[in-house]
C-alpha atoms as a PDB file:
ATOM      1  CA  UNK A   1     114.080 -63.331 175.793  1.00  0.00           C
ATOM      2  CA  UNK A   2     114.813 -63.779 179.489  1.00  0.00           C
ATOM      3  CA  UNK A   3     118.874 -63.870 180.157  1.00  0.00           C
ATOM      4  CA  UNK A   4     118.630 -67.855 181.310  1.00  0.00           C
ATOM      5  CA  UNK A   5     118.354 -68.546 177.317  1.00  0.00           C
ATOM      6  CA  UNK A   6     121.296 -66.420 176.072  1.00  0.00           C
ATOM      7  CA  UNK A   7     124.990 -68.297 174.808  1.00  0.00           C
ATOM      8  CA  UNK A   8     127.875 -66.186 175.336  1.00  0.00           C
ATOM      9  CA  UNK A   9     130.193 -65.341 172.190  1.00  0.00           C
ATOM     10  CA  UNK A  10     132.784 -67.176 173.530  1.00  0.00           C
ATOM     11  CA  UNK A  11     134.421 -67.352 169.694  1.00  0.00           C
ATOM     12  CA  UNK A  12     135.242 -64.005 167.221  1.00  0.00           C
ATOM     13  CA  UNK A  13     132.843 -62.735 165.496  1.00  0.00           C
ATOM     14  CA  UNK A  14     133.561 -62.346 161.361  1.00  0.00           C
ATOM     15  CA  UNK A  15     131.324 -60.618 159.052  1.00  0.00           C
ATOM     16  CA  UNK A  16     131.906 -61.475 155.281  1.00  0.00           C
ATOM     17  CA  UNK A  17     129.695 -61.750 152.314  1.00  0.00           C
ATOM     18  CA  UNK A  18     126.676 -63.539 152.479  1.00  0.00           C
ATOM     19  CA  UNK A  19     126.633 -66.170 149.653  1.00  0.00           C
ATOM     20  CA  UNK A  20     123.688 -68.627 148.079  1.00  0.00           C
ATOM     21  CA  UNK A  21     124.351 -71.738 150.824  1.00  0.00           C
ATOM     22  CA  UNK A  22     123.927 -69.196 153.601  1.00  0.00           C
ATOM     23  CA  UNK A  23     120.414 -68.105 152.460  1.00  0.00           C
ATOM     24  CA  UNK A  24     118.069 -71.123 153.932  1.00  0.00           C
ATOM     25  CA  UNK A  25     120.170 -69.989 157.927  1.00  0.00           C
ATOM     26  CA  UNK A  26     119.994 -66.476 156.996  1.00  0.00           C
ATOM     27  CA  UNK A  27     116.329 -66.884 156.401  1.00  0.00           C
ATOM     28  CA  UNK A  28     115.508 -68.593 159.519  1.00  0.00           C
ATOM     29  CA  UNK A  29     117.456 -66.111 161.772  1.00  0.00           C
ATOM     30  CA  UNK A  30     115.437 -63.668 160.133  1.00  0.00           C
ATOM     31  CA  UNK A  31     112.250 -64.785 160.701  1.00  0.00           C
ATOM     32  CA  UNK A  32     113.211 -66.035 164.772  1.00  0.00           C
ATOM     33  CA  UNK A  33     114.569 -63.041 165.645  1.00  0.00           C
ATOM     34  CA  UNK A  34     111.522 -60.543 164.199  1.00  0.00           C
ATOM     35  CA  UNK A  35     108.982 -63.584 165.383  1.00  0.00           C
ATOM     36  CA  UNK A  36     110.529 -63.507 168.900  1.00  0.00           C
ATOM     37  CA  UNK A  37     110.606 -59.654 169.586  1.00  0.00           C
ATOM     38  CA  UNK A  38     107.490 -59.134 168.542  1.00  0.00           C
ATOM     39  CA  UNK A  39     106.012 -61.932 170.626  1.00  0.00           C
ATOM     40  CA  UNK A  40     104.826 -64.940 167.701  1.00  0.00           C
ATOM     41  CA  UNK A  41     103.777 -67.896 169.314  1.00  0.00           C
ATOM     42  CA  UNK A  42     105.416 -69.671 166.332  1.00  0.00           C
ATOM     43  CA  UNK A  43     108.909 -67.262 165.724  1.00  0.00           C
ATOM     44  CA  UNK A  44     109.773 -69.268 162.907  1.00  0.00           C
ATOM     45  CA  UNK A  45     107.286 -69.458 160.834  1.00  0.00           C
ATOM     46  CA  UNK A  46     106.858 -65.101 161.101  1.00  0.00           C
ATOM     47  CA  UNK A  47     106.368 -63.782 157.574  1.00  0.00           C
ATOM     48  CA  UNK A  48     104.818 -66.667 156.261  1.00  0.00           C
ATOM     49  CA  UNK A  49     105.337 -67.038 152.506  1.00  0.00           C
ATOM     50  CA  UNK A  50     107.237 -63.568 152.379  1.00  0.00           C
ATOM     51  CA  UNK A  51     110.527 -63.956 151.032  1.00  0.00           C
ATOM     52  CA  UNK A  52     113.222 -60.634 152.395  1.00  0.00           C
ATOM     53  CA  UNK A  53     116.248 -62.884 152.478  1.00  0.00           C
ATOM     54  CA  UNK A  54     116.476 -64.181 148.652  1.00  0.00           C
ATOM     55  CA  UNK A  55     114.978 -61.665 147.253  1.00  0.00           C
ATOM     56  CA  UNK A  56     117.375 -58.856 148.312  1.00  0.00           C
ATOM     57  CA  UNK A  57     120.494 -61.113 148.106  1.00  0.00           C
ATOM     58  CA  UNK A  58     119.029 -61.809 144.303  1.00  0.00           C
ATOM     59  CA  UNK A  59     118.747 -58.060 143.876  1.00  0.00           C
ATOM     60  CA  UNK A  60     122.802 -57.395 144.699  1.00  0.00           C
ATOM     61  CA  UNK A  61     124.224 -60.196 146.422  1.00  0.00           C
ATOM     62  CA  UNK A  62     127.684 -57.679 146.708  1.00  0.00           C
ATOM     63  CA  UNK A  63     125.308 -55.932 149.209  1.00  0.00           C
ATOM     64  CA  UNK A  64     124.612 -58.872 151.485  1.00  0.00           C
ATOM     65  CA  UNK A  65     126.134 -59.327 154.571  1.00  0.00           C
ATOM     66  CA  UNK A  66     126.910 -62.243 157.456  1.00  0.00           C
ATOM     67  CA  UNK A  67     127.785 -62.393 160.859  1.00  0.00           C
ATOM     68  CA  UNK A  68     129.685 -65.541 161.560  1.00  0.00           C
ATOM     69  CA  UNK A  69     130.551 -67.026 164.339  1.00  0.00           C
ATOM     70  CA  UNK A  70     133.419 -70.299 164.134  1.00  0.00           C
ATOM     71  CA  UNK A  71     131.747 -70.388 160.425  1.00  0.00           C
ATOM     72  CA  UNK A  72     128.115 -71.042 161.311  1.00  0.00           C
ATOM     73  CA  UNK A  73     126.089 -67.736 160.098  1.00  0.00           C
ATOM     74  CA  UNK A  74     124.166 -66.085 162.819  1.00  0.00           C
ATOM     75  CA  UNK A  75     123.404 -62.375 161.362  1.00  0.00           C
ATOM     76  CA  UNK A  76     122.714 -60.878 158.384  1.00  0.00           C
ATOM     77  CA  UNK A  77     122.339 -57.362 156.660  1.00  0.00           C
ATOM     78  CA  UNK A  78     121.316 -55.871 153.401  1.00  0.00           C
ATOM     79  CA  UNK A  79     122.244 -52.413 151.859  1.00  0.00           C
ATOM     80  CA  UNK A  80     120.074 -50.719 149.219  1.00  0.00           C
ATOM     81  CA  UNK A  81     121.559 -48.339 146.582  1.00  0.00           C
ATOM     82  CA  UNK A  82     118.549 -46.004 145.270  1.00  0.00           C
ATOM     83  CA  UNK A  83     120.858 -43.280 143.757  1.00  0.00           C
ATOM     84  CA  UNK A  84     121.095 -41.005 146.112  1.00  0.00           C
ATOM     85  CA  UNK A  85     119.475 -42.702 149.039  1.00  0.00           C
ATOM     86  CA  UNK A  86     120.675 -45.439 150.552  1.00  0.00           C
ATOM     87  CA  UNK A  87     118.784 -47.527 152.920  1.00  0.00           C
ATOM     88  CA  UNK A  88     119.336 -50.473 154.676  1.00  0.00           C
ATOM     89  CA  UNK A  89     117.789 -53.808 156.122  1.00  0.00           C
ATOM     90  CA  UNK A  90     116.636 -56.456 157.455  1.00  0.00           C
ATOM     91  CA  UNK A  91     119.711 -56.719 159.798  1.00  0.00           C
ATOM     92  CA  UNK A  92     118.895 -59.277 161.979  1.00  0.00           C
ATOM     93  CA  UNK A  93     120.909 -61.705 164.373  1.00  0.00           C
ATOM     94  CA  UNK A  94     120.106 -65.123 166.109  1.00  0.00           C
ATOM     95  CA  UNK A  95     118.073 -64.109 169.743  1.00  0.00           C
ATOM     96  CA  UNK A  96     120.067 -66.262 171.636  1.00  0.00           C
ATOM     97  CA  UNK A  97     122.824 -63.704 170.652  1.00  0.00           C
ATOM     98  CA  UNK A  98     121.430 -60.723 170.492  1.00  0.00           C
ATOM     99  CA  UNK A  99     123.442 -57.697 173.110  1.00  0.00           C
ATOM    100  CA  UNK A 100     126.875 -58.899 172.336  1.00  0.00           C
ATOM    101  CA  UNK A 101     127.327 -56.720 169.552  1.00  0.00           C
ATOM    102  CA  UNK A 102     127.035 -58.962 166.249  1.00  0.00           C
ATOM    103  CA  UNK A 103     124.615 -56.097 165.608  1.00  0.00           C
ATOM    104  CA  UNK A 104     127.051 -53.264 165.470  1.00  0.00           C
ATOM    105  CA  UNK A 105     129.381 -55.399 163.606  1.00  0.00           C
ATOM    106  CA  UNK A 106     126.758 -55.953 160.906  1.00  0.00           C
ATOM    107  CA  UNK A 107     125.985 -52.321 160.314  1.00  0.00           C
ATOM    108  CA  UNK A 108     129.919 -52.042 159.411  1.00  0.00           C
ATOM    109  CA  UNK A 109     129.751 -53.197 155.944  1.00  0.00           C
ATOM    110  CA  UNK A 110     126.327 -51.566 154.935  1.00  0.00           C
ATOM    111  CA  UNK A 111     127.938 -48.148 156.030  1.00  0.00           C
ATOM    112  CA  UNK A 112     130.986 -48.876 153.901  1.00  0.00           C
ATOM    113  CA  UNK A 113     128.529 -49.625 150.719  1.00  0.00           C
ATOM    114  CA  UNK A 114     127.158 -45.983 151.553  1.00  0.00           C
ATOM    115  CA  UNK A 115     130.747 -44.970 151.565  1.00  0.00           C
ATOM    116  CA  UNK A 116     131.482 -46.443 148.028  1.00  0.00           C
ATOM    117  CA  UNK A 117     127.734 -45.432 146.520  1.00  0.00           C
ATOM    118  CA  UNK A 118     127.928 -41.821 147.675  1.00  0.00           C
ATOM    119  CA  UNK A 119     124.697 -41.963 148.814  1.00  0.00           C
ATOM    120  CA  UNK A 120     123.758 -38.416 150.636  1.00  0.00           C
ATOM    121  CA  UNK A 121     120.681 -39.597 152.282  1.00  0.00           C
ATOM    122  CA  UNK A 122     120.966 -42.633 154.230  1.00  0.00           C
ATOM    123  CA  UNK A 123     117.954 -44.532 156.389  1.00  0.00           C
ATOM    124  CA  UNK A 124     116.202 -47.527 157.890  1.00  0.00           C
ATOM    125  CA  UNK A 125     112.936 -48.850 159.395  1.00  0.00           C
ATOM    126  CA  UNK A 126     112.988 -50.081 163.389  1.00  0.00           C
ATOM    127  CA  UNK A 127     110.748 -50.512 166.098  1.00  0.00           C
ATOM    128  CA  UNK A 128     109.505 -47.191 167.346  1.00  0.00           C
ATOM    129  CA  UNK A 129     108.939 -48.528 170.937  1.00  0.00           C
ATOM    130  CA  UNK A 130     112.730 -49.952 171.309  1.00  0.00           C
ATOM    131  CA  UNK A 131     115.253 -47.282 172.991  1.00  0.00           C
ATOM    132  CA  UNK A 132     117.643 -50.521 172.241  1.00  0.00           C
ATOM    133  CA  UNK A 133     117.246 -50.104 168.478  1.00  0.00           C
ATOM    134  CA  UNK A 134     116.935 -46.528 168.285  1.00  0.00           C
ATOM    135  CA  UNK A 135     120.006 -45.898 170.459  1.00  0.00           C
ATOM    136  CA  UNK A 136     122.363 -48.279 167.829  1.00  0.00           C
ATOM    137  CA  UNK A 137     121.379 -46.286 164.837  1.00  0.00           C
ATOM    138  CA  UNK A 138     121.893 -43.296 166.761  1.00  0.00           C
ATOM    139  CA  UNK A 139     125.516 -44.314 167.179  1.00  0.00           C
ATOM    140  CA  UNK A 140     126.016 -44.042 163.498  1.00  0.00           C
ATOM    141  CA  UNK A 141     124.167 -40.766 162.705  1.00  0.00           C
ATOM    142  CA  UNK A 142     120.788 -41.910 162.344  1.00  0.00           C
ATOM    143  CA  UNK A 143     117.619 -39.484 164.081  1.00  0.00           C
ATOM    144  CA  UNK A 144     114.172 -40.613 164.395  1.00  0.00           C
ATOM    145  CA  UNK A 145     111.359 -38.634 161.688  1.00  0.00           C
ATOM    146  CA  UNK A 146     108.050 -39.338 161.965  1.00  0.00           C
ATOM    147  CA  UNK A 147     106.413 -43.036 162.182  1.00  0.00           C
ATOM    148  CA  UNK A 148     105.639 -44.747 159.077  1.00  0.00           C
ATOM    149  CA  UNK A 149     102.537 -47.389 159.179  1.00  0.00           C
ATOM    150  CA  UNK A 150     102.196 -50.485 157.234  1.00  0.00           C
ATOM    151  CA  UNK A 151      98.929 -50.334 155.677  1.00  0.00           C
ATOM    152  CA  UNK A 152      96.547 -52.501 154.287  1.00  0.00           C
ATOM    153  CA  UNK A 153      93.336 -52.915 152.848  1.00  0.00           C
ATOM    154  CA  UNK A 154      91.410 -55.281 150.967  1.00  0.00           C
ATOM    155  CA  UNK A 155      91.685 -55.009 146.773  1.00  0.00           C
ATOM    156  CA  UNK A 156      88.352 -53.561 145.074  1.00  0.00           C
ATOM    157  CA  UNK A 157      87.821 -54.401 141.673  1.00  0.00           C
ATOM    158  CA  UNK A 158      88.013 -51.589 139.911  1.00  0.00           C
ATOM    159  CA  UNK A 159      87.697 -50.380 136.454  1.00  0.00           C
ATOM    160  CA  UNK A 160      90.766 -49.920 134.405  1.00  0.00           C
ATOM    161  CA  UNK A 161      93.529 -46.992 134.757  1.00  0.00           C
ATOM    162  CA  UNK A 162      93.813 -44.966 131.347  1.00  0.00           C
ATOM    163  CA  UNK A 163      97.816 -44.647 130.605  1.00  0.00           C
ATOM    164  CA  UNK A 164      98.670 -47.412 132.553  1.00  0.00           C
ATOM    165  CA  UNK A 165     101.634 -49.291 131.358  1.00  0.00           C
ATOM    166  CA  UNK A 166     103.221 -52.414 132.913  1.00  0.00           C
ATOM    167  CA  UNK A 167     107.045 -52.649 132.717  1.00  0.00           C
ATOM    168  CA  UNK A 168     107.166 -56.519 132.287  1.00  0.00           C
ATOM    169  CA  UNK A 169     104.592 -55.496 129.134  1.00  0.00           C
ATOM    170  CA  UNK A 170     107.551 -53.478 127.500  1.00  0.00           C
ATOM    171  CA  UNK A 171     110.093 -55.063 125.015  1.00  0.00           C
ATOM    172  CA  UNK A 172     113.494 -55.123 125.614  1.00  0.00           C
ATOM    173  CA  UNK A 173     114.207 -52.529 123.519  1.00  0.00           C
ATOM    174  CA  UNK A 174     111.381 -50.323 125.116  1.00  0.00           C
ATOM    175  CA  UNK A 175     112.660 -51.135 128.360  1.00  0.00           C
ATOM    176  CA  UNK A 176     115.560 -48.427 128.911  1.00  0.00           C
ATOM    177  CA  UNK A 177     113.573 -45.310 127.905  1.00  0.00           C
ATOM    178  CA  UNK A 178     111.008 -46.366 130.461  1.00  0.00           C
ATOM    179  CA  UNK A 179     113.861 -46.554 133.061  1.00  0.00           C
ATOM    180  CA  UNK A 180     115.072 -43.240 131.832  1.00  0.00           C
ATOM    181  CA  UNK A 181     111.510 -42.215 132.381  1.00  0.00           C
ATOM    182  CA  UNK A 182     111.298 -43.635 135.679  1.00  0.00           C
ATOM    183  CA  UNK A 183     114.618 -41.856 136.754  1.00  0.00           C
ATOM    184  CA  UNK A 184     113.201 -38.672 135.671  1.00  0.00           C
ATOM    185  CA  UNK A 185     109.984 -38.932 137.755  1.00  0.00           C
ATOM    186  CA  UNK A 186     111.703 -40.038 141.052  1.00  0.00           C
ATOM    187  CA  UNK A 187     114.449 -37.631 140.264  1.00  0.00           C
ATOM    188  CA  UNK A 188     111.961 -34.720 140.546  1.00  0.00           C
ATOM    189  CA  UNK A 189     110.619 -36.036 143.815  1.00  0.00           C
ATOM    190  CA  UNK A 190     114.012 -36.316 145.135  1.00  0.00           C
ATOM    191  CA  UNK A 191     117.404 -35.009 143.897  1.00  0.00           C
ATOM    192  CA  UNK A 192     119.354 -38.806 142.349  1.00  0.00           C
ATOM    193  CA  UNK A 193     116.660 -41.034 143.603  1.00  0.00           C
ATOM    194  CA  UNK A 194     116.911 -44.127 141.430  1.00  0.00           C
ATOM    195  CA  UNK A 195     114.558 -46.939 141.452  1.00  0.00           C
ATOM    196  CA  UNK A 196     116.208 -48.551 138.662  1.00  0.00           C
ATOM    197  CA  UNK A 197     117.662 -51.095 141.235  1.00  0.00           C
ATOM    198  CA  UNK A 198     113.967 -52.305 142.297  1.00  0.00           C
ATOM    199  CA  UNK A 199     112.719 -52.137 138.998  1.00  0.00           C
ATOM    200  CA  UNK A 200     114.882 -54.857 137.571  1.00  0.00           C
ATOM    201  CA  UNK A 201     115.141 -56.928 140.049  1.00  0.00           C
ATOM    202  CA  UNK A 202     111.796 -57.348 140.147  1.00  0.00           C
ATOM    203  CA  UNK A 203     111.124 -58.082 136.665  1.00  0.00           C
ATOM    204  CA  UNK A 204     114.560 -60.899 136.509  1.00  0.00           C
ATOM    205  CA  UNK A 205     113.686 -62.791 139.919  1.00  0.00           C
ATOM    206  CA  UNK A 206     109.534 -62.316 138.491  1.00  0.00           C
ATOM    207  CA  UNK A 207     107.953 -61.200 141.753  1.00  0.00           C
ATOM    208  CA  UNK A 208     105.943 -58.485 140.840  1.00  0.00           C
ATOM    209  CA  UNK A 209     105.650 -55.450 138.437  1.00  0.00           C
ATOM    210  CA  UNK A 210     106.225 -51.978 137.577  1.00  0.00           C
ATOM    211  CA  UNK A 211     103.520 -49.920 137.524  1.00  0.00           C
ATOM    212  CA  UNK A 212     104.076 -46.858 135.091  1.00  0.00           C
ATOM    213  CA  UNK A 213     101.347 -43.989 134.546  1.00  0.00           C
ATOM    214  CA  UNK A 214     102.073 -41.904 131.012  1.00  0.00           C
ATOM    215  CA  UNK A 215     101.773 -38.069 131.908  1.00  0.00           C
ATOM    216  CA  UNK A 216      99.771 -35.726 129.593  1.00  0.00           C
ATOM    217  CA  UNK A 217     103.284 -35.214 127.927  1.00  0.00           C
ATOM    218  CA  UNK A 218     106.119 -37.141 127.423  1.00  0.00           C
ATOM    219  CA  UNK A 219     107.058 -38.064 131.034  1.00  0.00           C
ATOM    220  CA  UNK A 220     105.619 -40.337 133.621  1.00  0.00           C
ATOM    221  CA  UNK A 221     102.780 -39.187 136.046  1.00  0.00           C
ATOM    222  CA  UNK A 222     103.443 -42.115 137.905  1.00  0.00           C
ATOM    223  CA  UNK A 223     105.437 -45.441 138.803  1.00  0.00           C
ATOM    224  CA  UNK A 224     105.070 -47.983 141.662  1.00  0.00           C
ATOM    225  CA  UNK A 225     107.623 -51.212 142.036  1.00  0.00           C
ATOM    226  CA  UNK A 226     104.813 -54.227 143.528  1.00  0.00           C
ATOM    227  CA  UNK A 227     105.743 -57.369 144.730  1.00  0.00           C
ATOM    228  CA  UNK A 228     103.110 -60.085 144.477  1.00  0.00           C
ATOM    229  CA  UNK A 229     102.325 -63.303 145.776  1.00  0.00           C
ATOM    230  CA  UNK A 230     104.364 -65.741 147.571  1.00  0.00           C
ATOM    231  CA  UNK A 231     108.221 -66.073 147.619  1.00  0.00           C
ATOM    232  CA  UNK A 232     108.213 -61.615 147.138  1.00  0.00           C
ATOM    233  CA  UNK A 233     108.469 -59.152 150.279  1.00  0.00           C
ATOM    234  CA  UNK A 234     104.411 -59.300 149.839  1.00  0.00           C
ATOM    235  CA  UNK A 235     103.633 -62.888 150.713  1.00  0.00           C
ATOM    236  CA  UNK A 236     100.700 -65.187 149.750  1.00  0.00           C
ATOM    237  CA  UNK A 237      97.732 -63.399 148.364  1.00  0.00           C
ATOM    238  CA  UNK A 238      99.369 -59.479 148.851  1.00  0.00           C
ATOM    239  CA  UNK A 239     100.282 -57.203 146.508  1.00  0.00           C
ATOM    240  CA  UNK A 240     102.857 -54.954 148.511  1.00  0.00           C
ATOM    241  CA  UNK A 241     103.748 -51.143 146.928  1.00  0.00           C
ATOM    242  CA  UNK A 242     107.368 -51.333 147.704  1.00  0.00           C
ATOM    243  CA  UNK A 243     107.604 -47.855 146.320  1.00  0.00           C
ATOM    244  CA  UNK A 244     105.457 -45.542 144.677  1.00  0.00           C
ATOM    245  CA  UNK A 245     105.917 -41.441 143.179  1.00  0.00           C
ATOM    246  CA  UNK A 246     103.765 -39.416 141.547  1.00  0.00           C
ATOM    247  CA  UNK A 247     105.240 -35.974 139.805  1.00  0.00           C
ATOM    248  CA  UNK A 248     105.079 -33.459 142.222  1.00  0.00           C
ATOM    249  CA  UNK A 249     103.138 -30.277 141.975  1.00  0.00           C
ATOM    250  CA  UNK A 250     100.202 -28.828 141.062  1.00  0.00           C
ATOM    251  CA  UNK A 251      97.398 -32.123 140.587  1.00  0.00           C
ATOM    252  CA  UNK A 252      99.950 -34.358 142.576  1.00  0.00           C
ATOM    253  CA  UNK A 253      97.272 -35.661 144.322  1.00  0.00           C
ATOM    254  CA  UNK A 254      95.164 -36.764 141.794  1.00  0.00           C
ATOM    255  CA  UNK A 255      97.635 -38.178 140.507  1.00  0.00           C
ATOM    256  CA  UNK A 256      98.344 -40.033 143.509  1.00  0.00           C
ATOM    257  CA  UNK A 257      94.482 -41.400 143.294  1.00  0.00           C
ATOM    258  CA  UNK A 258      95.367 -42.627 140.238  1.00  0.00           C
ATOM    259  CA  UNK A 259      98.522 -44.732 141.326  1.00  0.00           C
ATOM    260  CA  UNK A 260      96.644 -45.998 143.788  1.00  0.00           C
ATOM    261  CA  UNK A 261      94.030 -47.533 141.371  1.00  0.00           C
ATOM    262  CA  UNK A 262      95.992 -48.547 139.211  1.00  0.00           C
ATOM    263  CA  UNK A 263      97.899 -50.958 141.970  1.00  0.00           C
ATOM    264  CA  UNK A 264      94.840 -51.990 142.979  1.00  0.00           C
ATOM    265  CA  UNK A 265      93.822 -53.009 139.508  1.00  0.00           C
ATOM    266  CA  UNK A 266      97.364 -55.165 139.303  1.00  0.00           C
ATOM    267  CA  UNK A 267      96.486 -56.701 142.645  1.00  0.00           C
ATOM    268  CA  UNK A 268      92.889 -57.186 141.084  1.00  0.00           C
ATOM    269  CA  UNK A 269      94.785 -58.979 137.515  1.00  0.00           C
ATOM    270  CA  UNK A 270      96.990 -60.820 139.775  1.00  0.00           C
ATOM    271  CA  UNK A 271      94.029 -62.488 142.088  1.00  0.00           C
ATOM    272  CA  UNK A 272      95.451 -61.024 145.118  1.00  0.00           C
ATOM    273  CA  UNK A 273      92.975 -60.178 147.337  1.00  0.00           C
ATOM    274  CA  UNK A 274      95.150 -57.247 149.687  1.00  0.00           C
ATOM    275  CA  UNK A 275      96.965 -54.382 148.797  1.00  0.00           C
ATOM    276  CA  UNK A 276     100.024 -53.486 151.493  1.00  0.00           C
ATOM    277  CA  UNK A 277     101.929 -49.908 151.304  1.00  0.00           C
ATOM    278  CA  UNK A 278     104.300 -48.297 154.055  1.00  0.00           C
ATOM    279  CA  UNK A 279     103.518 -44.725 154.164  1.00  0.00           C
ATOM    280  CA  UNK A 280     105.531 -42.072 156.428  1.00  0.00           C
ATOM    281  CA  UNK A 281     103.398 -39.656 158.116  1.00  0.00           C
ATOM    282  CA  UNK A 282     105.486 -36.660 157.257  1.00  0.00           C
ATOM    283  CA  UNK A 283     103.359 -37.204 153.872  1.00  0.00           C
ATOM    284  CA  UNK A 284     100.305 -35.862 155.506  1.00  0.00           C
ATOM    285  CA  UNK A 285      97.871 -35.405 153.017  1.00  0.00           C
ATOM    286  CA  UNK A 286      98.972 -39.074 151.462  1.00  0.00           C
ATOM    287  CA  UNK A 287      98.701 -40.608 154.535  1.00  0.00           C
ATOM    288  CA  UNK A 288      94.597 -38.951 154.939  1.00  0.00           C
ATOM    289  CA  UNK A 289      93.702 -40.207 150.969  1.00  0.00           C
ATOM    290  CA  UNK A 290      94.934 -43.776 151.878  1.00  0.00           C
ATOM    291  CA  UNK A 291      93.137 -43.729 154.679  1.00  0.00           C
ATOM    292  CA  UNK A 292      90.097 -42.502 153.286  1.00  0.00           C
ATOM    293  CA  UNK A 293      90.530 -45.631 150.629  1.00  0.00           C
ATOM    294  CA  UNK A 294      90.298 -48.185 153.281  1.00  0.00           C
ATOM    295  CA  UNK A 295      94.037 -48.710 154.126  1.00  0.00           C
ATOM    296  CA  UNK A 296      94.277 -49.473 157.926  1.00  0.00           C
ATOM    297  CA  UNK A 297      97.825 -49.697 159.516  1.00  0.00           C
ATOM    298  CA  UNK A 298      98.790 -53.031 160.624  1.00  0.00           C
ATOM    299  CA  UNK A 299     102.408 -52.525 161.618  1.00  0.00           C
ATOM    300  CA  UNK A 300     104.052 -49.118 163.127  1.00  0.00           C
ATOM    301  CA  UNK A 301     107.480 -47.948 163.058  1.00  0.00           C
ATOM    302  CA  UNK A 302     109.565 -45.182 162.706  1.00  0.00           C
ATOM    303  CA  UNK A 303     112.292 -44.120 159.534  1.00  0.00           C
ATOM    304  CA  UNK A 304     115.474 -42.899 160.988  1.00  0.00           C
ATOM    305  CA  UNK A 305     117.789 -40.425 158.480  1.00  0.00           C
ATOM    306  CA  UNK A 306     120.933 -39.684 158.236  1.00  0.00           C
ATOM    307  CA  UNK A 307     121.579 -36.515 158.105  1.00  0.00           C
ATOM    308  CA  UNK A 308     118.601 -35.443 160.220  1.00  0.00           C
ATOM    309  CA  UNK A 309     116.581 -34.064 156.922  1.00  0.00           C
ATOM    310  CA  UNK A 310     113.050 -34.805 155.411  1.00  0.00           C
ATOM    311  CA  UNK A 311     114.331 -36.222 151.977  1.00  0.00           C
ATOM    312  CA  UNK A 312     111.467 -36.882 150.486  1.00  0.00           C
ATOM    313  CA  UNK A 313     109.208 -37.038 153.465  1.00  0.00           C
ATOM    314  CA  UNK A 314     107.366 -33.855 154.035  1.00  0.00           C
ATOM    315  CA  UNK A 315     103.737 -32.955 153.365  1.00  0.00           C
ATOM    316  CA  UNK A 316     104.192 -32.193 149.657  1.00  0.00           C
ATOM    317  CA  UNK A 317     105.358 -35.654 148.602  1.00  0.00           C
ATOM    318  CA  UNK A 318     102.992 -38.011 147.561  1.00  0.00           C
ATOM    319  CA  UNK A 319     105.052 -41.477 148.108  1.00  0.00           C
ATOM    320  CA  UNK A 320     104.933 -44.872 148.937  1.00  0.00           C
ATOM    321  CA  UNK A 321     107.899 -46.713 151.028  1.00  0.00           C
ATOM    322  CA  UNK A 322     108.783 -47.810 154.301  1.00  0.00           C
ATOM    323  CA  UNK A 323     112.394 -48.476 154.175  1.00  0.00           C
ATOM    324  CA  UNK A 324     111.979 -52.533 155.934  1.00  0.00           C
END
């Protein structure tokens, strides 16, 4: 955006809560301000009939953030709590106002969630070719590891995954040893990762489905958290892996083929005729089988961590996120 179409903050900027009246201005900013850096011809209709705004201010509204300026909202951030990680995202602020630091004032409230969670691993998703991003979350501890694509590909039908369980399938009363399960599987992939968070609030706002593979014994081989279908992160006629984990170790791989059926086979139940997933490219061999499936990336970034560490992105981890 050229300098002639910038406003001044001539007024304070205030960064409170973001509540349910904010959501349809908080949406819109969102979708301008990714539409206009990445060159749309249309910034405000970017996304299309994917829905990041509700959806994460549905999942823990205390975690939902606005920048305000004399009361009118233009900024917004959202903070994550996955047990021990903590990510955060889409922070996003009107273009006209973009430089003057509403940006740095947003990340001040998603840190202080970090604070209070005791997260240990903390990271996001930007724009690999912005030194302007980069450079603000390298103010608060953040480093650059490894791009992570956003792939796609277009949903086989394919025949049906043995063990496969769906966690909208499971009673109530079936439902918390499956998140126990759940917690178990992701904790062995990463110290305190929780997906509990994504799990639930996918199955109360009903945009998606858990995924969850039964292991030869009593644990899970498997989960993956999918949105589907307009008004989820996936939009209309996607089914996007917002995160996916196999157990680690010996056969992790195949196991990982088998995850990746079986989301196909819920995108294939659902009529939705693409399959999204982010995938970091620390997770070499991952990255190679979903490439090998058909997945092409559509969208490149980078993850940035805090502290500088892998987590769970190295070339033993057979995982499915992107952090966006």
């Amino acid at each position: 955006m050229s300098a002639a179409k910038r406003t001044s903050v001539a007024a304070p900027v205030s960064v409170r809560p973001l509540v349910e009246p904010d959501l349809d201005r908080a949406d819109g900013i969102f979708r301008v301000a990714f539409g206009t850096f990445l060159g749309a011809p249309e910034p405000g209709t970017f996304f299309g009939t994917a829905d990041y705004v509700r959806t994460r201010w549905a999942a823990d509204p205390r975690a939902a953030f606005a920048a305000t300026v004399e009361d009118e909202v233009v900024g917004s951030n959202f903070a994550a709590d996955w047990g021990s990680v903590g990510y955060f995202g889409p922070l996003t602020v009107r273009p006209d106002l973009w430089d003057q630091g509403i940006g740095r004032r947003l990340m001040e409230p998603v840190m202080a969630c970090f604070d209070t969670w005791g997260n240990r691993h903390l990271g996001l998703f930007t724009f690999s070719h912005s030194p302007k991003h980069i450079e603000l979350y390298r103010r608060y501890g953040f480093w650059p590891r490894f791009l992570t694509a956003i792939m796609k590909k277009q949903v086989a039908v394919s025949a049906a995954v043995p063990g496969r369980v769906l966690y909208g399938e499971l009673t109530a009363a079936e439902r918390p040893d499956a998140l126990s399960l759940g917690r178990a599987l992701t904790g062995s992939v990463y110290e305190g990762l929780s997906l509990e968070r994504e799990i639930t609030a996918v199955q109360e706002q009903g945009i998606g489905d858990t995924i969850l593979l039964d292991g030869a014994d009593s644990g899970l081989d498997g989960l993956a958290v999918c949105h589907c279908g307009a008004g989820s992160e996936a939009g209309e006629d996607v089914c996007f892996v917002k995160f996916g984990a196999v157990r680690p170790g010996p056969g992790a791989a195949d196991r990982f083929e088998r995850l990746l059926d079986a989301c196909e086979q819920l995108a294939t139940e659902r009529g939705l005729g693409q399959l999204d997933a982010g995938m970091n490219l620390a997770r070499q061999d991952a990255y190679r089988r979903m490439v090998d499936r058909g997945f092409r990336t559509w969208l490149q970034g980078v993850t940035m961590h805090k502290p500088n560490e892998p987590g769970y992105s190295h070339p033993d981890a057979y995982v499915i996120d992107d952090w966006r």
